[in-house]
Protein backbone atom coordinates (compact mmCIF):
# COMPACT_ATOMS: atom_id res chain seq x y z
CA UNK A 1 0.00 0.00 0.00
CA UNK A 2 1.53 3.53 -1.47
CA UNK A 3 -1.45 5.77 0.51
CA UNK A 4 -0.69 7.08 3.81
CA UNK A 5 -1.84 9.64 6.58
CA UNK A 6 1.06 10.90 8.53
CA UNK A 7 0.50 12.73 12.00
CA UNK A 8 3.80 14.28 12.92
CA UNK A 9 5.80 15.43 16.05
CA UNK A 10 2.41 15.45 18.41
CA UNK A 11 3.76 16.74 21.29
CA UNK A 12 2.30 15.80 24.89
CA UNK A 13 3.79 15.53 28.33
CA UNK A 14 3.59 12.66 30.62
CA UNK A 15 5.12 10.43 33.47
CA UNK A 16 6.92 7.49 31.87
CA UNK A 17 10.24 5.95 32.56
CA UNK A 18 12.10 3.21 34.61
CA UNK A 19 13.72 5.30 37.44
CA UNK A 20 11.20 6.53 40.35
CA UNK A 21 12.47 10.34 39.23
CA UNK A 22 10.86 10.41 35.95
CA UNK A 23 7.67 9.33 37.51
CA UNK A 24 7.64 12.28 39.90
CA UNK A 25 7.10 15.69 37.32
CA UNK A 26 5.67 15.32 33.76
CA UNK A 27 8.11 15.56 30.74
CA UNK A 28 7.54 16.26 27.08
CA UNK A 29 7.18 12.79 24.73
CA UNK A 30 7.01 13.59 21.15
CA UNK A 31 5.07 10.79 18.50
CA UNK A 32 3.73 10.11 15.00
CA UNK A 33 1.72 8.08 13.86
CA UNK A 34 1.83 6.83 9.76
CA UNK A 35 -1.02 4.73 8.62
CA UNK A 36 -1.47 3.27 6.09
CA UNK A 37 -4.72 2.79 3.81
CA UNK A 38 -5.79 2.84 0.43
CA UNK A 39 -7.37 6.55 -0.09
CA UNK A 40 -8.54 6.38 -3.47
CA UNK A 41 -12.52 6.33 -2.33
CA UNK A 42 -11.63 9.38 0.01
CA UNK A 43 -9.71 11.57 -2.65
CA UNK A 44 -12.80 10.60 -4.95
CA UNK A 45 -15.84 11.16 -2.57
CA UNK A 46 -14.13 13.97 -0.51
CA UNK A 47 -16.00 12.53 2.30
CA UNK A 48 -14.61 11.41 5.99
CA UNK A 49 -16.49 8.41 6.17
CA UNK A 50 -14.22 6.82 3.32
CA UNK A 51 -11.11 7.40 5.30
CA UNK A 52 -9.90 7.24 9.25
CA UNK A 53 -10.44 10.33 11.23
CA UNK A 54 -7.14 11.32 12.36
CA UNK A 55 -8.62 13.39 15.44
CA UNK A 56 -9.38 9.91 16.43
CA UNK A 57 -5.59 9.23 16.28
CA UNK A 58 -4.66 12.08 18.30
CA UNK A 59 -7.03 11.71 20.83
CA UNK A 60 -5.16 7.90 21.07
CA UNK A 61 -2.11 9.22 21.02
CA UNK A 62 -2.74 11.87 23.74
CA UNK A 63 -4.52 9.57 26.01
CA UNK A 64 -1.94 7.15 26.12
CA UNK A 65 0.74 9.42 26.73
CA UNK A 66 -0.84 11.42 29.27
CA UNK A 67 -2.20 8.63 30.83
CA UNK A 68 -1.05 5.95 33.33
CA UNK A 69 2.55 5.57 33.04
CA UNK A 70 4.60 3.12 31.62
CA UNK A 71 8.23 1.88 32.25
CA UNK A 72 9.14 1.51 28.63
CA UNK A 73 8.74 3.88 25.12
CA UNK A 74 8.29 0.83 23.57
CA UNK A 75 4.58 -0.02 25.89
CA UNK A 76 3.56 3.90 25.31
CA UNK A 77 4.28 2.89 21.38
CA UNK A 78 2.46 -0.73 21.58
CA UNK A 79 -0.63 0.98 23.19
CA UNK A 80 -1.06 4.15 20.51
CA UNK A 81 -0.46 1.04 17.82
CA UNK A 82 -3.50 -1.29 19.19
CA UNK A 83 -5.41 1.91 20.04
CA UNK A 84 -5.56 3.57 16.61
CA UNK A 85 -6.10 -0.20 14.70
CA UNK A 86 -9.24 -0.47 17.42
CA UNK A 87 -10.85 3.01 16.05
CA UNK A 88 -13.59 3.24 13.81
CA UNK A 89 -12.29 3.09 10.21
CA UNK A 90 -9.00 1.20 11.62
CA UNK A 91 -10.21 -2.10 10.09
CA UNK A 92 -9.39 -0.21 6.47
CA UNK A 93 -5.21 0.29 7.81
CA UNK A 94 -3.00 -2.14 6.67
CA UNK A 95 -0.04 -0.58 8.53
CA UNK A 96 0.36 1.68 11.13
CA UNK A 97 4.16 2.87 12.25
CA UNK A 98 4.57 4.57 15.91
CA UNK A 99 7.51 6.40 16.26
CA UNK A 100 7.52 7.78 20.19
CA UNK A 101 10.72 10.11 21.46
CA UNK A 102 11.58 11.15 24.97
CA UNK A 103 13.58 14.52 24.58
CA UNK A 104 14.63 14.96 27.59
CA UNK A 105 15.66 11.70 28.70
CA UNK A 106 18.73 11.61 31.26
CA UNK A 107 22.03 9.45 29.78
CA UNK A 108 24.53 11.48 31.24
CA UNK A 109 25.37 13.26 28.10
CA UNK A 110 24.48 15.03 25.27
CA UNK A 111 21.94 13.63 22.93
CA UNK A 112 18.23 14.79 21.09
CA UNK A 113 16.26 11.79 22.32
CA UNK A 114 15.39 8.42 22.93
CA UNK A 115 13.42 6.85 20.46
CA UNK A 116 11.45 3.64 19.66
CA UNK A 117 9.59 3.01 16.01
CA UNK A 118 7.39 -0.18 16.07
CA UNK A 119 5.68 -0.98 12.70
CA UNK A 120 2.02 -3.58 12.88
CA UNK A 121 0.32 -4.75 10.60
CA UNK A 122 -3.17 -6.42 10.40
């Protein structure tokens, strides 16, 4: 499948991590979300109800991340994934990709982020 919707960089904060101190204050986790789908009927009919609504994804993506926490990036990313191919519509993906990143992650030294991509498919 060549069609996809791309939701880029959402930005949310939450309390994930292995060590007690990232649990105490919320800090930023940055995610998108590719799916993949044919679009041809939507690009046709113009209308939602022949594609996914990506609020839908967002809302997912928020929830999960500013919900209850995880240890791992990798659970935060498995959860968005099985969320978003459980929404209305999802049945029609073929593919979704997570990509989650913890900017301010502590390593002791310089570095952007920590970053996980999974990649399911139905």
């Amino acid at each position: 499948m060549t069609d996809s919707i791309s939701l880029v960089n959402m930005r949310f904060r939450g309390r994930h991590g292995a060590l007690e101190e990232e649990l105490e204050q919320p800090q930023p986790f940055e995610v998108d979300v590719e799916l993949y789908l044919d679009l041809r009927a939507a690009g046709r009919s113009d209308e939602l109800s022949e594609t996914i609504d990506y609020r839908g994804v967002f809302e997912i993506s928020r929830n999960v991340v500013e919900g209850p926490s995880c240890s791992l990036i990798e659970a935060l990313a498995e959860r968005i994934a099985a969320g978003v191919l459980s929404l209305p519509g999802g049945d029609a993906v073929s593919e979704v990709v997570v990509r989650v990143r913890k900017p301010e992650v502590n390593l002791g030294g310089a570095l952007d982020a920590a970053a996980v991509e999974i990649r399911r498919r139905r």
